[in-house]
C-alpha atoms as a PDB file:
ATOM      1  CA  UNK A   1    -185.832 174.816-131.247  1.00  0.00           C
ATOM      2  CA  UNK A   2    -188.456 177.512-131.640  1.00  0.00           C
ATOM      3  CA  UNK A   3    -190.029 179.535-128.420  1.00  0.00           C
ATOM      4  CA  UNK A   4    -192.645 181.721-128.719  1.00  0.00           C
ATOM      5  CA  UNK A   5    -192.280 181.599-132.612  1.00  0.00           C
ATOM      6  CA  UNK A   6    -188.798 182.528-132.376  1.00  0.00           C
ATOM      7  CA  UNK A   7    -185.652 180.492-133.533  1.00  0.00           C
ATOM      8  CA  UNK A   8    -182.996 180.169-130.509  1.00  0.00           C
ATOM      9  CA  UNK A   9    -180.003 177.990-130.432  1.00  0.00           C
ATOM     10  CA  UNK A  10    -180.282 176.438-127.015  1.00  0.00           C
ATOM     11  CA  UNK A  11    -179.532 173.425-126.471  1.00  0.00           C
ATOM     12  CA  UNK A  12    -181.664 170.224-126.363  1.00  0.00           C
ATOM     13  CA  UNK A  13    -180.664 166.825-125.249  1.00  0.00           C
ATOM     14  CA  UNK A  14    -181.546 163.980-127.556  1.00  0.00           C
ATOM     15  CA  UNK A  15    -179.929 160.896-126.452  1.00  0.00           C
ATOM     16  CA  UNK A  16    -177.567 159.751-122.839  1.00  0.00           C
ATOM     17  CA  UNK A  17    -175.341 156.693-123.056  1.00  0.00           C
ATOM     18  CA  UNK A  18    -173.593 155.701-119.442  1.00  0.00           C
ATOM     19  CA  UNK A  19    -171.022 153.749-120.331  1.00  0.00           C
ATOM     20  CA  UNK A  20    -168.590 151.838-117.851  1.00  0.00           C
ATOM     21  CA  UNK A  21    -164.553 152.145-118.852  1.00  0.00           C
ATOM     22  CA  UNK A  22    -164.726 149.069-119.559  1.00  0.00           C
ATOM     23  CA  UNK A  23    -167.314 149.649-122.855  1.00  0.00           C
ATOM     24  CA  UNK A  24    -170.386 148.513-121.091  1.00  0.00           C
ATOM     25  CA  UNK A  25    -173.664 150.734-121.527  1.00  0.00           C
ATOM     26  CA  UNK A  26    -174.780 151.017-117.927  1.00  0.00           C
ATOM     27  CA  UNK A  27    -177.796 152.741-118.831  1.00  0.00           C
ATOM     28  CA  UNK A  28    -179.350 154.608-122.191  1.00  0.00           C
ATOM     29  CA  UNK A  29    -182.288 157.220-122.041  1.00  0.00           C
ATOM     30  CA  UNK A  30    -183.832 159.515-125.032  1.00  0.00           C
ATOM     31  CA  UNK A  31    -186.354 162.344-125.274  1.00  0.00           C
ATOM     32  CA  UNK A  32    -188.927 160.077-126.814  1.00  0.00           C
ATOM     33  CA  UNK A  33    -188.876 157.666-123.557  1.00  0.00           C
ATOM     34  CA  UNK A  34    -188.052 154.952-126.191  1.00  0.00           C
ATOM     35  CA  UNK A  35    -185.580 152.402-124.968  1.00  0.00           C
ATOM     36  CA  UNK A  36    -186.439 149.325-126.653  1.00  0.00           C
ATOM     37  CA  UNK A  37    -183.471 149.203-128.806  1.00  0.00           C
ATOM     38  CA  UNK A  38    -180.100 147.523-128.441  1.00  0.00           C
ATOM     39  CA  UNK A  39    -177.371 150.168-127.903  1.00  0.00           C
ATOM     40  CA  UNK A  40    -174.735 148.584-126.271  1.00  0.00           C
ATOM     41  CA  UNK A  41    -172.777 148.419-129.709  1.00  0.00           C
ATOM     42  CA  UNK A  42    -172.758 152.404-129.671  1.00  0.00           C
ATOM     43  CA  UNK A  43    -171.451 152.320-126.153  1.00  0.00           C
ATOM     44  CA  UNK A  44    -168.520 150.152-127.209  1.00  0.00           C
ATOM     45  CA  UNK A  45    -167.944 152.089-130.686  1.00  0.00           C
ATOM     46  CA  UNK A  46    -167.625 155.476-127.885  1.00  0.00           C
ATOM     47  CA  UNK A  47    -165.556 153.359-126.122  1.00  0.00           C
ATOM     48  CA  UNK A  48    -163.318 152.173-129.074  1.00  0.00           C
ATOM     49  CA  UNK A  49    -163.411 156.100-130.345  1.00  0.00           C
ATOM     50  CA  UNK A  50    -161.786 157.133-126.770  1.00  0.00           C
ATOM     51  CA  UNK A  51    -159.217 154.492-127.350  1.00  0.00           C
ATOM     52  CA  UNK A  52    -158.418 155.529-130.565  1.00  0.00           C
ATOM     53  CA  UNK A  53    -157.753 158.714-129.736  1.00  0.00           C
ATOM     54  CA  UNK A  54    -155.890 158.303-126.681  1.00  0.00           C
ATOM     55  CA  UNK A  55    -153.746 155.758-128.696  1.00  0.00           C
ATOM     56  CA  UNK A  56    -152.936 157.568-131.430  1.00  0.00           C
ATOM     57  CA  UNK A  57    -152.803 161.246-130.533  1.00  0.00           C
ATOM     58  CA  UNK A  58    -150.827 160.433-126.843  1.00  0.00           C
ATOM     59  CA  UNK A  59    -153.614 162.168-124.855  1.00  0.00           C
ATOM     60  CA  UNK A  60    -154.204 161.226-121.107  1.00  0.00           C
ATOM     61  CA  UNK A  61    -157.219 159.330-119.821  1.00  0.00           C
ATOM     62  CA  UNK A  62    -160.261 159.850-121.730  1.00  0.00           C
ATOM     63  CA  UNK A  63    -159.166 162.618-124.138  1.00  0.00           C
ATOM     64  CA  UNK A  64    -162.342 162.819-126.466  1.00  0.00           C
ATOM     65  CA  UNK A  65    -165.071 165.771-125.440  1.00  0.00           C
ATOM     66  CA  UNK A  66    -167.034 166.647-128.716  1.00  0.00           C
ATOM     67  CA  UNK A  67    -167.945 165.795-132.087  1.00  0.00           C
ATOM     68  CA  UNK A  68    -169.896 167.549-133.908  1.00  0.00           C
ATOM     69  CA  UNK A  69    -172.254 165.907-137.232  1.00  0.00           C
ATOM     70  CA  UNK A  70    -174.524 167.401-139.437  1.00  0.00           C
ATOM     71  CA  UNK A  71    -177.237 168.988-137.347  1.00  0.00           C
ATOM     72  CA  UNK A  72    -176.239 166.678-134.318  1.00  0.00           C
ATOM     73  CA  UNK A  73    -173.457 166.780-131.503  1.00  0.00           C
ATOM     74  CA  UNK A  74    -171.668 164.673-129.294  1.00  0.00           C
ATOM     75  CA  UNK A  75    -170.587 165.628-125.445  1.00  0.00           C
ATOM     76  CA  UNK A  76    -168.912 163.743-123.385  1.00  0.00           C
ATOM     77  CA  UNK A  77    -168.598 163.923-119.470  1.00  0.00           C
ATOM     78  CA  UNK A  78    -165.975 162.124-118.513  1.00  0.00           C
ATOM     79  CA  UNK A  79    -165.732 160.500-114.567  1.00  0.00           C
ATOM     80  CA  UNK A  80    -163.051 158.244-112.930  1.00  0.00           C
ATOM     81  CA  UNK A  81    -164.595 154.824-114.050  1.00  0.00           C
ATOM     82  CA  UNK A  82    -167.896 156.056-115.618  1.00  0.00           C
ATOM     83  CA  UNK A  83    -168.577 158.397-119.101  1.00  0.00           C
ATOM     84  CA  UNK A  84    -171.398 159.743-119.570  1.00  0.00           C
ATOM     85  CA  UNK A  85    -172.256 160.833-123.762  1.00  0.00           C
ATOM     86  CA  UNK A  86    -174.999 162.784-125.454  1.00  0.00           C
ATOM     87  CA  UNK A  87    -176.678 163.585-128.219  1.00  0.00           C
ATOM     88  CA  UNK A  88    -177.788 167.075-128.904  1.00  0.00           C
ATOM     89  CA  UNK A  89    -179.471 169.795-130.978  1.00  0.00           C
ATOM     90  CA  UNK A  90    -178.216 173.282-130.747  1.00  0.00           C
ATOM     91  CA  UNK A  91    -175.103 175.262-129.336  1.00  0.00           C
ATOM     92  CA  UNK A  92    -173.987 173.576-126.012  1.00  0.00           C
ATOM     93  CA  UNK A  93    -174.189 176.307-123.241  1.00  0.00           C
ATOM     94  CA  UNK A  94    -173.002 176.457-119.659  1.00  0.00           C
ATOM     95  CA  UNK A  95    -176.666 175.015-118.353  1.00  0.00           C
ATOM     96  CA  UNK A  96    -176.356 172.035-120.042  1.00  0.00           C
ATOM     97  CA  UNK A  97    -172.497 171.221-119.556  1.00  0.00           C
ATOM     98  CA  UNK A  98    -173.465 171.592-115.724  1.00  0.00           C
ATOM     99  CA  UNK A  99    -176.247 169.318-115.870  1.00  0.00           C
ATOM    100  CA  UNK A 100    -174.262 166.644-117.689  1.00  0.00           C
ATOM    101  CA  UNK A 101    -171.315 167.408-115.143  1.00  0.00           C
ATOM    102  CA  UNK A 102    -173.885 167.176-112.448  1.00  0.00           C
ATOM    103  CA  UNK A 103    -175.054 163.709-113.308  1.00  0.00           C
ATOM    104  CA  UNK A 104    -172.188 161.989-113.757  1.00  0.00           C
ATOM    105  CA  UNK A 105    -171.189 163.417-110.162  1.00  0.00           C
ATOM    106  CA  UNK A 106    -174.519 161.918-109.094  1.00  0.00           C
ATOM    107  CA  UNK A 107    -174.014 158.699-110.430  1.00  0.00           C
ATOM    108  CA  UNK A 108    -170.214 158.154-108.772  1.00  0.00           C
ATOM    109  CA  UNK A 109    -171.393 159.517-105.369  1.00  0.00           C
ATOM    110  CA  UNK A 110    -173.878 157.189-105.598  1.00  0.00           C
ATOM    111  CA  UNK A 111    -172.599 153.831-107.242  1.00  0.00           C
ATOM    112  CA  UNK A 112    -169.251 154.693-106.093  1.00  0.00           C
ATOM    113  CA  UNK A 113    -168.268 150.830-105.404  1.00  0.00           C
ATOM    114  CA  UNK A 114    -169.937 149.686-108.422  1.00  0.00           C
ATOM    115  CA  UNK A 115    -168.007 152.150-110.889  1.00  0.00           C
ATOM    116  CA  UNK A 116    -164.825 150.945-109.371  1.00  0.00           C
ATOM    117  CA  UNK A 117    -165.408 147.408-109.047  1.00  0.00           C
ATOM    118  CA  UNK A 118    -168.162 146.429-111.487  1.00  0.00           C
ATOM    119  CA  UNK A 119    -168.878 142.991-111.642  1.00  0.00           C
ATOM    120  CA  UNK A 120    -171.175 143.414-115.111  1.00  0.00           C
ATOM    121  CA  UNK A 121    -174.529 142.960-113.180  1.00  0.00           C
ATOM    122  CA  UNK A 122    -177.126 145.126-114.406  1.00  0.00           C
ATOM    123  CA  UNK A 123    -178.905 144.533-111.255  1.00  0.00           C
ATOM    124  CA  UNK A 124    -176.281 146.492-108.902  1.00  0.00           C
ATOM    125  CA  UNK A 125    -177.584 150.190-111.127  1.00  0.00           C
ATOM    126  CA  UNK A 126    -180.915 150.198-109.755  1.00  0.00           C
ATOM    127  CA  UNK A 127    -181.703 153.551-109.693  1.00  0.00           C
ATOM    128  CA  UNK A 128    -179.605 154.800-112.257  1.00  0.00           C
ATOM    129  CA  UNK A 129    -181.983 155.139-115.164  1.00  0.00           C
ATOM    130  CA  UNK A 130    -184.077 157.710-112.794  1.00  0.00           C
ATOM    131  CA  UNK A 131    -180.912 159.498-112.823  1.00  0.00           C
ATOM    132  CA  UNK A 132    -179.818 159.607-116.405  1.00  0.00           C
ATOM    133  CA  UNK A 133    -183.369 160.709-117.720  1.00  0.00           C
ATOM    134  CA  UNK A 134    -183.430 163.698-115.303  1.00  0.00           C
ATOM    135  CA  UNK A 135    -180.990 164.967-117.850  1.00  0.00           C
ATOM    136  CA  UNK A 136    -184.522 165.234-120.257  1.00  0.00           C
ATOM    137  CA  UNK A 137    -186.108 167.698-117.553  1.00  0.00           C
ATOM    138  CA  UNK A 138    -186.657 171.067-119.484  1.00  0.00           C
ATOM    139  CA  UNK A 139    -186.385 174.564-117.441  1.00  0.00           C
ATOM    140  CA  UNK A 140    -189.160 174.995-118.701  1.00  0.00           C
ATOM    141  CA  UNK A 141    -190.562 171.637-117.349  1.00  0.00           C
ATOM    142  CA  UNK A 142    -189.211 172.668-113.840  1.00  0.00           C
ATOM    143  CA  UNK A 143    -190.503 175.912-113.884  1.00  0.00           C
ATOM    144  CA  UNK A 144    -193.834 175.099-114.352  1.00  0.00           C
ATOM    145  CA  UNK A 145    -193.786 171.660-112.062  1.00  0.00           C
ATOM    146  CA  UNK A 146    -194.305 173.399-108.811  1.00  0.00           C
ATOM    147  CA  UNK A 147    -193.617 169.731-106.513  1.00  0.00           C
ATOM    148  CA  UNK A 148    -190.400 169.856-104.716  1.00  0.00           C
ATOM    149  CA  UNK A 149    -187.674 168.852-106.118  1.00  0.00           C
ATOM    150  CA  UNK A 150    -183.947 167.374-105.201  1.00  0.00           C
ATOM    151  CA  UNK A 151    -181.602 169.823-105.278  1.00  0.00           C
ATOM    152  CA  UNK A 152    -178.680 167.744-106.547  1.00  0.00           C
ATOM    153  CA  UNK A 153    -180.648 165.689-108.810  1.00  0.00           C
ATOM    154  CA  UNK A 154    -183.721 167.007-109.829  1.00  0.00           C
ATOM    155  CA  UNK A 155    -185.830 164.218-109.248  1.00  0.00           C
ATOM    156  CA  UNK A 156    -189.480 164.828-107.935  1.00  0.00           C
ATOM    157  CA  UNK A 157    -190.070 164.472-104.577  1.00  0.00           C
ATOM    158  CA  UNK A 158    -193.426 162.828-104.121  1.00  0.00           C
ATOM    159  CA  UNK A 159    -193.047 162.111-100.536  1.00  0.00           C
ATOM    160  CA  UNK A 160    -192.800 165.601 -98.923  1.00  0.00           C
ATOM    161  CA  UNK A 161    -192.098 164.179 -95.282  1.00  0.00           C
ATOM    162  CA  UNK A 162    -188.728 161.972 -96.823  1.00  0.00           C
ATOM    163  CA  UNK A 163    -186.097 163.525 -95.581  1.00  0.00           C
ATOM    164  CA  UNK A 164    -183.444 161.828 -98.432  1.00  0.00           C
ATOM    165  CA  UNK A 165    -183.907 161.902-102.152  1.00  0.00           C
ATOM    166  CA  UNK A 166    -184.765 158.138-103.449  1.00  0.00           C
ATOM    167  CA  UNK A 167    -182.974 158.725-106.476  1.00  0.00           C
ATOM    168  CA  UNK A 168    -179.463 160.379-105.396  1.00  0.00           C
ATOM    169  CA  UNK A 169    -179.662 159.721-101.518  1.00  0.00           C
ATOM    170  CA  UNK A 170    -179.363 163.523-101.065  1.00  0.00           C
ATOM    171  CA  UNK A 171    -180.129 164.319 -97.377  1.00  0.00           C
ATOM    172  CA  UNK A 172    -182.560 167.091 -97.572  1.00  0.00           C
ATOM    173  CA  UNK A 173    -181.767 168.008 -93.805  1.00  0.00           C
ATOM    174  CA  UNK A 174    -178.211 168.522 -93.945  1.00  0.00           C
ATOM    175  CA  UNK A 175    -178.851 172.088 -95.668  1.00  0.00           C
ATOM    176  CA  UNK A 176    -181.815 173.733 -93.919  1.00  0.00           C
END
């Protein structure tokens, strides 16, 4: 990634897979707002890797964090019923590992009932994609976007009067 003509190793997030334990992509997001491909067979070949390893190395519960390829990397956030997996350029940092932490917190506050007991129905996730492709929300992006913003989420609140974020349900009033 270059900055002001300068080379720096920070991280940039690529691609976001939510999967469902049981292999299902939930939702998929990229930098390039492109979605129109099938990905659900890279949610269950994440899937497969976790078992794999869990399998044959003894490890607990979702054991797989990282992989690293060529000029690309793998991280994955692991939740109770929930993963969520990107796809990155540069050296992972602290930032980023909180924002991926973050959202997958987000997502099982929120869907809490449907990442336990998931019937497969796309339709009970509305709202989810809004909160997977706040993961593509530079600093830089944030910094210069001056309209408020959820604290949890970092969705855009267009509303200023709402007193919950639409995206997270985040009750702006409990923390005046």
């Amino acid at each position: 990634m270059k900055w002001m003509g300068f080379e720096h190793d920070s991280p940039e997030i690529k691609e976001a897979f939510l999967v469902h334990k049981s292999g299902c992509l939930i939702s998929y997001a990229n930098s390039k707002g492109d979605d129109s491909q099938d990905f659900d067979i890279v949610a269950g070949m994440l899937t497969a890797i976790q078992s794999f390893v869990k399998d044959t190395f003894g490890a607990g519960q979702w054991s797989l964090k990282r992989l690293e390829f060529e000029d690309r990397n793998l991280l994955i956030e692991l939740g109770e019923h929930i993963y969520l997996a990107i796809i990155y350029e540069g050296k992972a940092d602290n930032k980023m590992q909180s924002k991926v932490e973050r959202t997958v917190d987000i997502v099982q506050e929120k869907f809490w009932q449907q990442c336990r007991d998931w019937t497969g129905d796309m339709d009970e996730w509305v709202g989810v994609k809004d909160i997977v492709n706040s993961l593509f929300i530079s600093e830089e992006e944030e910094l210069v976007d001056e309209r408020k913003r959820c604290e949890l989420c970092g969705s855009i609140v267009e509303d200023p009067e709402l007193t919950a974020c639409q995206i997270c349900g985040y009750d702006f009033s409990m923390f005046v």
